[in-house]
C-alpha atoms as a PDB file:
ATOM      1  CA  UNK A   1     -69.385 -13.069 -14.675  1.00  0.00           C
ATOM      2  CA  UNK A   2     -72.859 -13.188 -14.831  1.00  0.00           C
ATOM      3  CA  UNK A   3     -74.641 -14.419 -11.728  1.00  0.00           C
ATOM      4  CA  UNK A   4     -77.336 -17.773 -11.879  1.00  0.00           C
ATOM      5  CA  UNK A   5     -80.720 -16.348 -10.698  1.00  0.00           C
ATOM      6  CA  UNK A   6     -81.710 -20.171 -10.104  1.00  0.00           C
ATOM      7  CA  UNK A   7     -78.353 -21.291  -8.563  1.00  0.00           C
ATOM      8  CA  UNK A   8     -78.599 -17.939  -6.136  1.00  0.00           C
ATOM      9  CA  UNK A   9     -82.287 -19.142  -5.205  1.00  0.00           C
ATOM     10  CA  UNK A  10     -80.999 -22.543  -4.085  1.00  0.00           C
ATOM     11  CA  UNK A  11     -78.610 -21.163  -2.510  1.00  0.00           C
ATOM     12  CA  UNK A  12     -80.722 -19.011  -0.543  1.00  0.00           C
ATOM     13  CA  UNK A  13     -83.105 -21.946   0.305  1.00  0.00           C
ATOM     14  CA  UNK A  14     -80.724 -24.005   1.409  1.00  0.00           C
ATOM     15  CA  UNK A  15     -79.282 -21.342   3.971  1.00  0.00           C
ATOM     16  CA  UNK A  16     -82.476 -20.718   5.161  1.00  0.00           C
ATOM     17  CA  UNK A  17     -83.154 -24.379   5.486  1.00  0.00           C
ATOM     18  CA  UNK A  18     -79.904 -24.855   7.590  1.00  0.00           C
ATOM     19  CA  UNK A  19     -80.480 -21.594   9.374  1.00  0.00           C
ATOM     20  CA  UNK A  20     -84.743 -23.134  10.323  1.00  0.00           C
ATOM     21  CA  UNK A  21     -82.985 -25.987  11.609  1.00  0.00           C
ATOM     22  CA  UNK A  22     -80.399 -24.545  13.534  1.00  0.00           C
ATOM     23  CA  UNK A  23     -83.586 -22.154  15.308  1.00  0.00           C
ATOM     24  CA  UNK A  24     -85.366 -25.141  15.744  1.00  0.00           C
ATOM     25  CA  UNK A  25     -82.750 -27.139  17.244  1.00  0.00           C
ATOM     26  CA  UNK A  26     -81.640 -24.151  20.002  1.00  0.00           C
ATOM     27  CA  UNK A  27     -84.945 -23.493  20.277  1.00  0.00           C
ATOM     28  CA  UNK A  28     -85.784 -27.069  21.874  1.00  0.00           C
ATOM     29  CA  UNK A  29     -82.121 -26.735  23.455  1.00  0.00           C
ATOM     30  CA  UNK A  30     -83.369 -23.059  24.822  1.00  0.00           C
ATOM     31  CA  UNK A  31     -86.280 -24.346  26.087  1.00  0.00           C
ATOM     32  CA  UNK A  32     -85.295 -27.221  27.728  1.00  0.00           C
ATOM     33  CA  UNK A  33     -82.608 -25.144  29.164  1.00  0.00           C
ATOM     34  CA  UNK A  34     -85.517 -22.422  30.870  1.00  0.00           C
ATOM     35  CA  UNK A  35     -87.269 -25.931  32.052  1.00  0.00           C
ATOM     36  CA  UNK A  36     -83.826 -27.304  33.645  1.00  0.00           C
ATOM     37  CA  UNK A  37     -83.250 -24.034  35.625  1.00  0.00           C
ATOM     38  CA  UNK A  38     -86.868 -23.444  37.035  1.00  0.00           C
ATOM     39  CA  UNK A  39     -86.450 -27.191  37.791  1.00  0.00           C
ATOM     40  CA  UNK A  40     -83.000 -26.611  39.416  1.00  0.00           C
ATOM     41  CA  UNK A  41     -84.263 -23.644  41.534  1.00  0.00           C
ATOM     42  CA  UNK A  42     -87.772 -25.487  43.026  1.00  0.00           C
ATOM     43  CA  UNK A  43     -85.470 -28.548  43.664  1.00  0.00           C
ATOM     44  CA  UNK A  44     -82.606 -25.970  44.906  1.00  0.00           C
ATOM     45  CA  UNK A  45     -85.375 -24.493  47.773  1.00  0.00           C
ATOM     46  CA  UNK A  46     -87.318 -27.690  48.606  1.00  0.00           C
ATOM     47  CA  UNK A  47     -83.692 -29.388  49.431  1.00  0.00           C
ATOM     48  CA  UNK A  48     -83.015 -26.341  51.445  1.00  0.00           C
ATOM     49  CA  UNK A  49     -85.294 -26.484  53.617  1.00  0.00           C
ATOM     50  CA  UNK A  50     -85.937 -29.900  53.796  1.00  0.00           C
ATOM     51  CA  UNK A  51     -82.120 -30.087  55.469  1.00  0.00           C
ATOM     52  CA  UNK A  52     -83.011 -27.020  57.239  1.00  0.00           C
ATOM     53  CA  UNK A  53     -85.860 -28.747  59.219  1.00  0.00           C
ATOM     54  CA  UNK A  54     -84.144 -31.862  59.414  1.00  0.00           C
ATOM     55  CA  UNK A  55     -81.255 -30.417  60.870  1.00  0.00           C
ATOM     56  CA  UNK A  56     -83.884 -29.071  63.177  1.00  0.00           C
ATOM     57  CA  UNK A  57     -84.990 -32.005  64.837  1.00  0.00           C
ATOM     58  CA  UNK A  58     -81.533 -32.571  65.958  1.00  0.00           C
ATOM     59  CA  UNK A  59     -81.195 -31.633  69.620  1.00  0.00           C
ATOM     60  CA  UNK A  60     -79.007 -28.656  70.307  1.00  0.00           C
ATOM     61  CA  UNK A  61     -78.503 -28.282  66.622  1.00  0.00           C
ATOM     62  CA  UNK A  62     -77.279 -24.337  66.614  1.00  0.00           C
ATOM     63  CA  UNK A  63     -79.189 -22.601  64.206  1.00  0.00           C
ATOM     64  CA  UNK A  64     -76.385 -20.925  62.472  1.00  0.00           C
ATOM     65  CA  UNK A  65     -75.236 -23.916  61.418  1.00  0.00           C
ATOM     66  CA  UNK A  66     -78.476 -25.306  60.262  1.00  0.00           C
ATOM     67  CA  UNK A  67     -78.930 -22.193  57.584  1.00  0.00           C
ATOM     68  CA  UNK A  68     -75.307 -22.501  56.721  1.00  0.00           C
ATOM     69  CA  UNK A  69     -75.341 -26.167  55.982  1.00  0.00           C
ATOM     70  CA  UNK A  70     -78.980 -25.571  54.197  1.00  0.00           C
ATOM     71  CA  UNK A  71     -77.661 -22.660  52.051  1.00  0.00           C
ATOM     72  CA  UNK A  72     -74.640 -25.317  51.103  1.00  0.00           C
ATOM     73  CA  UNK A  73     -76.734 -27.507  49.380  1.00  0.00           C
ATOM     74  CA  UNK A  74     -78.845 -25.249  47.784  1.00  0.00           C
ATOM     75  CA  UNK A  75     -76.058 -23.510  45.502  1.00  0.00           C
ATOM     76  CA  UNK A  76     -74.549 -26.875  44.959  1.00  0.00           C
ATOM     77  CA  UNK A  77     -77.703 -27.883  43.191  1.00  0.00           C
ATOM     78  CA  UNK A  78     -77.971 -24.434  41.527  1.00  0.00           C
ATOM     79  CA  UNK A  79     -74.321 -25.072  40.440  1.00  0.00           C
ATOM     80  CA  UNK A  80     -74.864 -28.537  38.979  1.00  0.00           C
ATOM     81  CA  UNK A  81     -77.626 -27.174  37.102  1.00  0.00           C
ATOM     82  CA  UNK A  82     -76.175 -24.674  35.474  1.00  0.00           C
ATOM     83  CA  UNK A  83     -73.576 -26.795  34.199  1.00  0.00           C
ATOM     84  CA  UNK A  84     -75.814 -29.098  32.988  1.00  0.00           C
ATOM     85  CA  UNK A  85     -77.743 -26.182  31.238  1.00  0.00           C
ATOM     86  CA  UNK A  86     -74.360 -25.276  29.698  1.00  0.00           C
ATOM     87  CA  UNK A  87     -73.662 -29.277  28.444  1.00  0.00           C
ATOM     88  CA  UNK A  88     -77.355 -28.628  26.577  1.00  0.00           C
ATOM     89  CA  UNK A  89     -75.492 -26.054  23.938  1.00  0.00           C
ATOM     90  CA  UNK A  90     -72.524 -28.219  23.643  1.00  0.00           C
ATOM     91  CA  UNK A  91     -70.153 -26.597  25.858  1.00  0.00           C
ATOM     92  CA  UNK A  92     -67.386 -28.599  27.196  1.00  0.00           C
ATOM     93  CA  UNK A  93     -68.126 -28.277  30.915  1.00  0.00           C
ATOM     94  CA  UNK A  94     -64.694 -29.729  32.140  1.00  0.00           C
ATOM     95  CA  UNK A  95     -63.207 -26.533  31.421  1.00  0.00           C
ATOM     96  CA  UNK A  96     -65.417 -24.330  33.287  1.00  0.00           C
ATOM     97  CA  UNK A  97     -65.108 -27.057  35.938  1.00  0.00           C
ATOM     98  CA  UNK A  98     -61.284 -26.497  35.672  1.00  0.00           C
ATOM     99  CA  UNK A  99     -61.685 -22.327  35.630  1.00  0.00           C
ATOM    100  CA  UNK A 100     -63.659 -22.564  38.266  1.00  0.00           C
ATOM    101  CA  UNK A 101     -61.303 -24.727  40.972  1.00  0.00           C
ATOM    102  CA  UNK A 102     -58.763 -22.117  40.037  1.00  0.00           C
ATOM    103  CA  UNK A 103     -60.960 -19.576  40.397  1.00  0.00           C
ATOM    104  CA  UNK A 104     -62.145 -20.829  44.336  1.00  0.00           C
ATOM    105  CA  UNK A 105     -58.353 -21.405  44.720  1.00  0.00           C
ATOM    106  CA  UNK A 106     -57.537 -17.801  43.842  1.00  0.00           C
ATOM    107  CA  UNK A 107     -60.230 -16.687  45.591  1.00  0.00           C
ATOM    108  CA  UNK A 108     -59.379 -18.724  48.439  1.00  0.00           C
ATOM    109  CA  UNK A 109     -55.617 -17.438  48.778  1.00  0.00           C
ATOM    110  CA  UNK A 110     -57.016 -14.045  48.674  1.00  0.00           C
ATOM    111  CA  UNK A 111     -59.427 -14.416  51.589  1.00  0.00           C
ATOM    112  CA  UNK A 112     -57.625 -16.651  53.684  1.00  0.00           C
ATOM    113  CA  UNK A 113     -58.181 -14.917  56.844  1.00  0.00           C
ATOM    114  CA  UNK A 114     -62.046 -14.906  55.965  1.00  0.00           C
ATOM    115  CA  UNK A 115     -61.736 -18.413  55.005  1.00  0.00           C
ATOM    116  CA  UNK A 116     -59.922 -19.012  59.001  1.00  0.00           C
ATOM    117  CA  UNK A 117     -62.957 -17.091  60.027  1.00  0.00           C
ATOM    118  CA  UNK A 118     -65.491 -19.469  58.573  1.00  0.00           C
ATOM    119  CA  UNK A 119     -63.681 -22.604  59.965  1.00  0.00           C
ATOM    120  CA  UNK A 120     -63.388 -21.323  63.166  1.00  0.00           C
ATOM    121  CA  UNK A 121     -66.888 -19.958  63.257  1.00  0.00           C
ATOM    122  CA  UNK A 122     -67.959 -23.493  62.454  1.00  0.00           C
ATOM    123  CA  UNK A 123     -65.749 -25.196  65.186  1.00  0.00           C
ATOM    124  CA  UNK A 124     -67.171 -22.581  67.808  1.00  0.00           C
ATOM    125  CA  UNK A 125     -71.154 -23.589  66.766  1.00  0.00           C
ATOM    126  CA  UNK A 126     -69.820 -27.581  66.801  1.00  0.00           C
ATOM    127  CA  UNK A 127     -67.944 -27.565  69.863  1.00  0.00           C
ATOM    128  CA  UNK A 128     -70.041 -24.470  71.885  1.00  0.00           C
ATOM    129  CA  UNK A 129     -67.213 -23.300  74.107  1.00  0.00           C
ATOM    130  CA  UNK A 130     -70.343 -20.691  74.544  1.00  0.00           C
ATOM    131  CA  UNK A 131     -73.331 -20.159  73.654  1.00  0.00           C
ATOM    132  CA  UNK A 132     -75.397 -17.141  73.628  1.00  0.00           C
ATOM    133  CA  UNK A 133     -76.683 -15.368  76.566  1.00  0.00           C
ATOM    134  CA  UNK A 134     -73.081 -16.761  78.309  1.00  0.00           C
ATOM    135  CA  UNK A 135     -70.567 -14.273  79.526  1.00  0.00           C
ATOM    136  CA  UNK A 136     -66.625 -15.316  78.787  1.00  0.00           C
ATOM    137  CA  UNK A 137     -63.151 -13.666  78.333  1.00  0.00           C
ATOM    138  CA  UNK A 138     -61.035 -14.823  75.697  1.00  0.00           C
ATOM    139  CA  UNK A 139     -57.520 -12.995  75.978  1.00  0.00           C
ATOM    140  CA  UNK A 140     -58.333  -9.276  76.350  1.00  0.00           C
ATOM    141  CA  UNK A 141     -61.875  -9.821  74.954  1.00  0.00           C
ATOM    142  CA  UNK A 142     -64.617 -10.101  77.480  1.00  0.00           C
ATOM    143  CA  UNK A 143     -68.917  -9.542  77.754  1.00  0.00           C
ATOM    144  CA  UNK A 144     -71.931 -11.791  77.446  1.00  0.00           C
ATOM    145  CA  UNK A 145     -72.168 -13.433  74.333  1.00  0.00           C
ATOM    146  CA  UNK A 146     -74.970 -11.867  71.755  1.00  0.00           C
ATOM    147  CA  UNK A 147     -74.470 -13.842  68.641  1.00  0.00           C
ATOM    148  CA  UNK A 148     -72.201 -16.181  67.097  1.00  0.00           C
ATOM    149  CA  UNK A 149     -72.076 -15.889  63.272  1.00  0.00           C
ATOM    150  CA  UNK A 150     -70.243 -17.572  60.683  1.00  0.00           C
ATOM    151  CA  UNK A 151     -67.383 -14.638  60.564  1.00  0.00           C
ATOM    152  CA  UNK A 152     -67.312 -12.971  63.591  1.00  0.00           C
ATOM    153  CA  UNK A 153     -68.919 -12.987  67.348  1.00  0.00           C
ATOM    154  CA  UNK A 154     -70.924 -10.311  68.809  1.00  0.00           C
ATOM    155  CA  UNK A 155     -70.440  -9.391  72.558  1.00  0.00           C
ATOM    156  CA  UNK A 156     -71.500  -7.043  75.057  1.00  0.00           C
ATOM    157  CA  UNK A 157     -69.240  -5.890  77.806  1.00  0.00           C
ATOM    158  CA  UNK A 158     -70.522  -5.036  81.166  1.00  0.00           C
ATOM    159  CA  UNK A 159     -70.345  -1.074  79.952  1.00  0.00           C
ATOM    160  CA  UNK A 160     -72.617  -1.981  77.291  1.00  0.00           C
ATOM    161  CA  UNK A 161     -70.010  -1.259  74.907  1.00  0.00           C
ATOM    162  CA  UNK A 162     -70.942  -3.269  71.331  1.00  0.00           C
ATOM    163  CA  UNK A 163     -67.894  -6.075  70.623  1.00  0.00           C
ATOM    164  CA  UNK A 164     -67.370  -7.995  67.161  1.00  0.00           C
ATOM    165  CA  UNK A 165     -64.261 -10.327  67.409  1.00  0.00           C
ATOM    166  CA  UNK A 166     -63.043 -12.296  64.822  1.00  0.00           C
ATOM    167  CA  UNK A 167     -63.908 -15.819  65.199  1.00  0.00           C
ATOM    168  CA  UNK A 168     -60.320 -16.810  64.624  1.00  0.00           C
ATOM    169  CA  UNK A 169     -59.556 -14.395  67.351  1.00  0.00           C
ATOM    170  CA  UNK A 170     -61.861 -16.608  69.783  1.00  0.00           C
ATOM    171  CA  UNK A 171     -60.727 -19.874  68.509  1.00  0.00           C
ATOM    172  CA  UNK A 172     -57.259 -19.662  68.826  1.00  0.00           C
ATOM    173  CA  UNK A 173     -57.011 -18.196  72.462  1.00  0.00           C
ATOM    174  CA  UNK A 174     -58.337 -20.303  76.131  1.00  0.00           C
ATOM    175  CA  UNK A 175     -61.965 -19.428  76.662  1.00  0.00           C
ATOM    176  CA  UNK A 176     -62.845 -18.398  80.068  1.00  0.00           C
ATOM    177  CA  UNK A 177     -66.567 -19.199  80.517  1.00  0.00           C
ATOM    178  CA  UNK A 178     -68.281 -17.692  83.787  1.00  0.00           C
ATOM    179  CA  UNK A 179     -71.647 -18.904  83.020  1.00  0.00           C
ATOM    180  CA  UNK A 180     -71.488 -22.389  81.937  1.00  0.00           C
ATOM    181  CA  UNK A 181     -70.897 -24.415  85.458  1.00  0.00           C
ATOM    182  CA  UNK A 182     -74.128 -22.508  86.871  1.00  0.00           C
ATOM    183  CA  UNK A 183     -72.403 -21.360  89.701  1.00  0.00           C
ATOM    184  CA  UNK A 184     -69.257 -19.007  91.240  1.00  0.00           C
ATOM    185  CA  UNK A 185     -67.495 -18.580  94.055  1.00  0.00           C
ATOM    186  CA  UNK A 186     -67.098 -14.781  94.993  1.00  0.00           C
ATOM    187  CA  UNK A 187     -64.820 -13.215  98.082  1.00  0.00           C
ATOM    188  CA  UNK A 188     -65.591 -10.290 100.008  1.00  0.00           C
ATOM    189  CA  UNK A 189     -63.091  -8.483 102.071  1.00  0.00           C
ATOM    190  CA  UNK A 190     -63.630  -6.059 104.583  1.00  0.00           C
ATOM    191  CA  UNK A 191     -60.301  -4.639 106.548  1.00  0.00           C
ATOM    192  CA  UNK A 192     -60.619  -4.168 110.433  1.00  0.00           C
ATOM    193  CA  UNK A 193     -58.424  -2.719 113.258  1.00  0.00           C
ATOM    194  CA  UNK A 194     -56.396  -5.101 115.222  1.00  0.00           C
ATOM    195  CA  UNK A 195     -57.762  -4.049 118.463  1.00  0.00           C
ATOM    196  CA  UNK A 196     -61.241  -5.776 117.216  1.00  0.00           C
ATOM    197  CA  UNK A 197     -62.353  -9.548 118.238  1.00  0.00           C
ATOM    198  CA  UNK A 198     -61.410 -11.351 115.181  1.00  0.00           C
ATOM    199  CA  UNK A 199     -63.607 -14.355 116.020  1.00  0.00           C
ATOM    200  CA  UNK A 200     -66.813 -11.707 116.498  1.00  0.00           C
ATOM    201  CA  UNK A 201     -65.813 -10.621 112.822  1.00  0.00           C
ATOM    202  CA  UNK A 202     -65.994 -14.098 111.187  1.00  0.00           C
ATOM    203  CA  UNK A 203     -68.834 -14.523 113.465  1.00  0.00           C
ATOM    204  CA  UNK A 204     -70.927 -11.774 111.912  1.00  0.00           C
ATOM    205  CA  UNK A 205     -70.007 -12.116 108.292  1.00  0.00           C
ATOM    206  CA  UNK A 206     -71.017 -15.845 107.844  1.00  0.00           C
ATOM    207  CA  UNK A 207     -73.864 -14.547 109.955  1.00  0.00           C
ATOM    208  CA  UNK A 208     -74.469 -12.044 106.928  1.00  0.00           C
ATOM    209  CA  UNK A 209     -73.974 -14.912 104.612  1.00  0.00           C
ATOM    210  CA  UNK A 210     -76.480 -16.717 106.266  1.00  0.00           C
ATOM    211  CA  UNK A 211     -79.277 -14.529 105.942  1.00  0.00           C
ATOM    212  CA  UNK A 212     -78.640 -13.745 102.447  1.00  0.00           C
ATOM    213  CA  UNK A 213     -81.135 -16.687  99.889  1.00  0.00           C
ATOM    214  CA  UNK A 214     -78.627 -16.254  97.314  1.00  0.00           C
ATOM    215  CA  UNK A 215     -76.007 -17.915  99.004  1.00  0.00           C
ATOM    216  CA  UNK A 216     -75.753 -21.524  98.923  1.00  0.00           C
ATOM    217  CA  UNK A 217     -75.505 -23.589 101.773  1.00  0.00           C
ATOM    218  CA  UNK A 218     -73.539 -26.993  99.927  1.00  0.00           C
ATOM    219  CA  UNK A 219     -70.180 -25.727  99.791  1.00  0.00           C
ATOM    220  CA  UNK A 220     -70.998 -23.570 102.777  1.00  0.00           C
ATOM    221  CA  UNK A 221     -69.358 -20.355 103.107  1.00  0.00           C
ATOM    222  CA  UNK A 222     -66.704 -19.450 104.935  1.00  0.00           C
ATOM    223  CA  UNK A 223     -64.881 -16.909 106.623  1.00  0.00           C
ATOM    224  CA  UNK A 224     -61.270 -16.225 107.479  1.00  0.00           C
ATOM    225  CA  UNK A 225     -58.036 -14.046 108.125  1.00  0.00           C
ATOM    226  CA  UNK A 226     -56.856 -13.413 104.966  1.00  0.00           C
ATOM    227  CA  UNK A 227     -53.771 -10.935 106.014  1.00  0.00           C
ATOM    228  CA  UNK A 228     -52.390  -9.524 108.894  1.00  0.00           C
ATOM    229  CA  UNK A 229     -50.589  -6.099 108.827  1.00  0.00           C
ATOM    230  CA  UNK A 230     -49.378  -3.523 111.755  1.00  0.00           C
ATOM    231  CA  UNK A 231     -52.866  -2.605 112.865  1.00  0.00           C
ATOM    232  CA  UNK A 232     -55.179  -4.136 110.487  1.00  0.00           C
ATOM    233  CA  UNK A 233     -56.388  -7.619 109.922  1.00  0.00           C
ATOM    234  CA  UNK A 234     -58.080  -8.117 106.350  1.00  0.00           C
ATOM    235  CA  UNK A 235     -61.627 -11.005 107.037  1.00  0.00           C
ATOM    236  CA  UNK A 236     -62.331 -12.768 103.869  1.00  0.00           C
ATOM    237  CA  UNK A 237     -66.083 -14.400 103.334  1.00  0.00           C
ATOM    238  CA  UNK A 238     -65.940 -17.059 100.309  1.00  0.00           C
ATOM    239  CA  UNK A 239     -69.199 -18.170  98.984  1.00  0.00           C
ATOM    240  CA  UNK A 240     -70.748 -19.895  96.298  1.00  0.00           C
ATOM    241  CA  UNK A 241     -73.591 -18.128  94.612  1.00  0.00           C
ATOM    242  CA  UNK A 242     -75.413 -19.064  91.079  1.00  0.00           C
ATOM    243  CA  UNK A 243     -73.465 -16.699  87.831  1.00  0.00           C
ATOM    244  CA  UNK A 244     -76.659 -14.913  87.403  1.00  0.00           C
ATOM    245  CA  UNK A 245     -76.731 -13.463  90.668  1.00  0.00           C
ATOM    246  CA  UNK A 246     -72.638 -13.537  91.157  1.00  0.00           C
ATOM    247  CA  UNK A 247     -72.655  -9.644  90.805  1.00  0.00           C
ATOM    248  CA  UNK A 248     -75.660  -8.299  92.604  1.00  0.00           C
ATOM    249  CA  UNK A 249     -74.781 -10.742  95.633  1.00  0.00           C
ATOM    250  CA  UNK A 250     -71.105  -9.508  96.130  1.00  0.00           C
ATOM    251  CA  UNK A 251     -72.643  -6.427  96.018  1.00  0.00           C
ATOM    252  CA  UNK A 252     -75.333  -6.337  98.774  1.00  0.00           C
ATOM    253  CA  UNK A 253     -73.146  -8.615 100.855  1.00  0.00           C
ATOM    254  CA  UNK A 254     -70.188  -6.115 100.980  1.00  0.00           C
ATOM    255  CA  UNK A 255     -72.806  -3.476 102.151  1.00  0.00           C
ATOM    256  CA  UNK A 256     -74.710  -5.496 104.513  1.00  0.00           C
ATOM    257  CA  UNK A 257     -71.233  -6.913 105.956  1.00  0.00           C
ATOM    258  CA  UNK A 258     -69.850  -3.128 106.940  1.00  0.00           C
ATOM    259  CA  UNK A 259     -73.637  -2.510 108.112  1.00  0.00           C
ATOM    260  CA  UNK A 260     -72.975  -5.596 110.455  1.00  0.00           C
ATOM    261  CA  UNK A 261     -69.548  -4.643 111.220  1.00  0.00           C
ATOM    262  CA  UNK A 262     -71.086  -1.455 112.237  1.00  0.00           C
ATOM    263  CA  UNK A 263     -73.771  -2.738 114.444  1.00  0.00           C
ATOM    264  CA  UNK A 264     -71.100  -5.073 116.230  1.00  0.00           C
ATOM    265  CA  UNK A 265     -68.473  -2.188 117.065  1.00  0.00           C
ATOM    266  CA  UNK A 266     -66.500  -3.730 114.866  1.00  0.00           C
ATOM    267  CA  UNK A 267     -63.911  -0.630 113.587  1.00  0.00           C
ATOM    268  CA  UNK A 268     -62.170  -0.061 110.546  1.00  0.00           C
ATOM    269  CA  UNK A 269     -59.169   1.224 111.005  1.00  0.00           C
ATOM    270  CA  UNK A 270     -58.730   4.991 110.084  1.00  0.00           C
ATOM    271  CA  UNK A 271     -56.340   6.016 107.115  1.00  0.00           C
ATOM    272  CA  UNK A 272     -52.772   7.271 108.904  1.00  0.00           C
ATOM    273  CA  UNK A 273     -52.991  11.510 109.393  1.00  0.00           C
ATOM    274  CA  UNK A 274     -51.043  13.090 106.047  1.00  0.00           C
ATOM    275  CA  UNK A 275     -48.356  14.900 107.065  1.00  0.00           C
ATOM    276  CA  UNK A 276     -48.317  18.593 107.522  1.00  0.00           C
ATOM    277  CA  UNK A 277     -47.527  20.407 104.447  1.00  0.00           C
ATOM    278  CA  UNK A 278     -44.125  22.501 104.950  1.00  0.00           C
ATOM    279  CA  UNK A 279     -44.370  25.887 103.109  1.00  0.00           C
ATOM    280  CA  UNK A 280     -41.289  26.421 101.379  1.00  0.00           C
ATOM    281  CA  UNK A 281     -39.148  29.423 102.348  1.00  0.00           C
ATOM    282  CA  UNK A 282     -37.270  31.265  99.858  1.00  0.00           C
ATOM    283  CA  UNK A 283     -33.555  32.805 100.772  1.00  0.00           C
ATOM    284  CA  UNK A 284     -32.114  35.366  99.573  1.00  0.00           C
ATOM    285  CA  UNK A 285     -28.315  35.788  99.134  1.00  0.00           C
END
């Protein structure tokens, strides 16, 4: 059957005519679109760090938290956006709303321990069992505190050995924090013969304790028989000292307390002889 030049032509026409009008519509829909996401991303940064400073000027506001909380808001504008980009070509964005809840949910099941991580990060930066700089033990976990992220905590034992616990590992155990009050109490015990004037030993170890500036005088230090065995007596001298110099006070006290000792007569009690060894004889039969 022959074909109708003129009724091809309009046909033509009028495809193109639908097909100039659908290009002109997207094309306003396109650009508009480009326009809503540059929008979306300048009004995505400026909210940033407008909550970022604001945060800021909230005393003892941790850092970490400020960038987290910041970084929140930006990709919930950036997400709003894009679905209202999306709503400009007519998609129906209550499904992708839908897809993506069971996506976070899936998401969520799968990283649950990561997810435990994040909540317990954020309870540790609200509540600040410890803070950085601080040195605590938390079950067999212990060292100065380095940095407290969002996942994990960074600590550095007294070796220098490099620690990264799990913040659910932190949160979920007692946190013993030797830094916070400001101020220990150490003991030092020296072991002396039984033969020796006990009250010349006290005498001279709070006389130690006395000279030393790291020692505070409010409690004031004491000293006293802490055991009493065949022929030794064990002195204990209990101080209070600031945690910064807890360690490098016990130390120079125990040395300048058995430099006293010495001074004063006072003995130590030698370690008991070991017996002689017997050699072993063989026999023969």
């Amino acid at each position: 059957m022959p074909v109708d030049p003129q009724n091809a032509l309009l046909t033509v026409q009028s495809g193109l005519a639908q097909l100039s009008a659908l290009i002109v519509s997207y094309s306003f829909s396109a650009i508009g679109a480009v326009i809503l996401l540059v929008l979306g991303y300048i009004v995505a940064g400026l909210a940033q760090r407008s909550i970022y400073a604001g945060l800021g000027h909230i005393h003892g506001f941790d850092p970490t938290l400020r960038h987290f909380f910041s970084r929140i808001v930006r990709y919930a504008i950036l997400i709003l956006v894009v679905l209202m980009v999306l709503g400009q070509f007519g998609v129906q964005t209550t499904s992708i709303i839908a897809a993506i809840g069971a996506i976070g949910l899936a998401i969520g099941l799968a990283l649950q321990g990561t997810l435990q991580n994040i909540a317990a990060g954020i309870m540790l930066l609200a509540l600040r069992p410890f803070r950085i700089g601080e040195y605590v033990e938390v079950g067999v976990i212990s060292g100065t505190i380095e940095e407290i992220g969002l996942f994990a905590t960074t600590l550095r034992t007294v070796e220098g050995v490099y620690v990264l616990a799990p913040n659910s590992t932190l949160w979920n155990q007692p946190v013993r924090n030797f830094t916070r009050n400001g101020v220990r109490r150490a003991d030092i015990t020296l072991t002396i013969g039984s033969w020796n004037d006990i009250d010349l030993a006290q005498k001279t170890m709070l006389g130690v304790a006395a000279d030393e500036r790291r020692v505070r005088r409010e409690p004031a230090p004491i000293a006293f028989v802490a055991t009493v065995g065949d022929s030794n007596i064990a002195i204990t001298l209990r101080y209070w000292t600031s945690a910064a110099d807890f360690f490098a006070t016990q130390i120079d006290l125990t040395k300048r307390a058995k430099q006293a000792f010495d001074s004063e007569g006072i003995s130590i009690p030698a370690p008991p002889p070991e017996a002689p060894r017997q050699e072993a004889s063989a026999t023969r039969q």
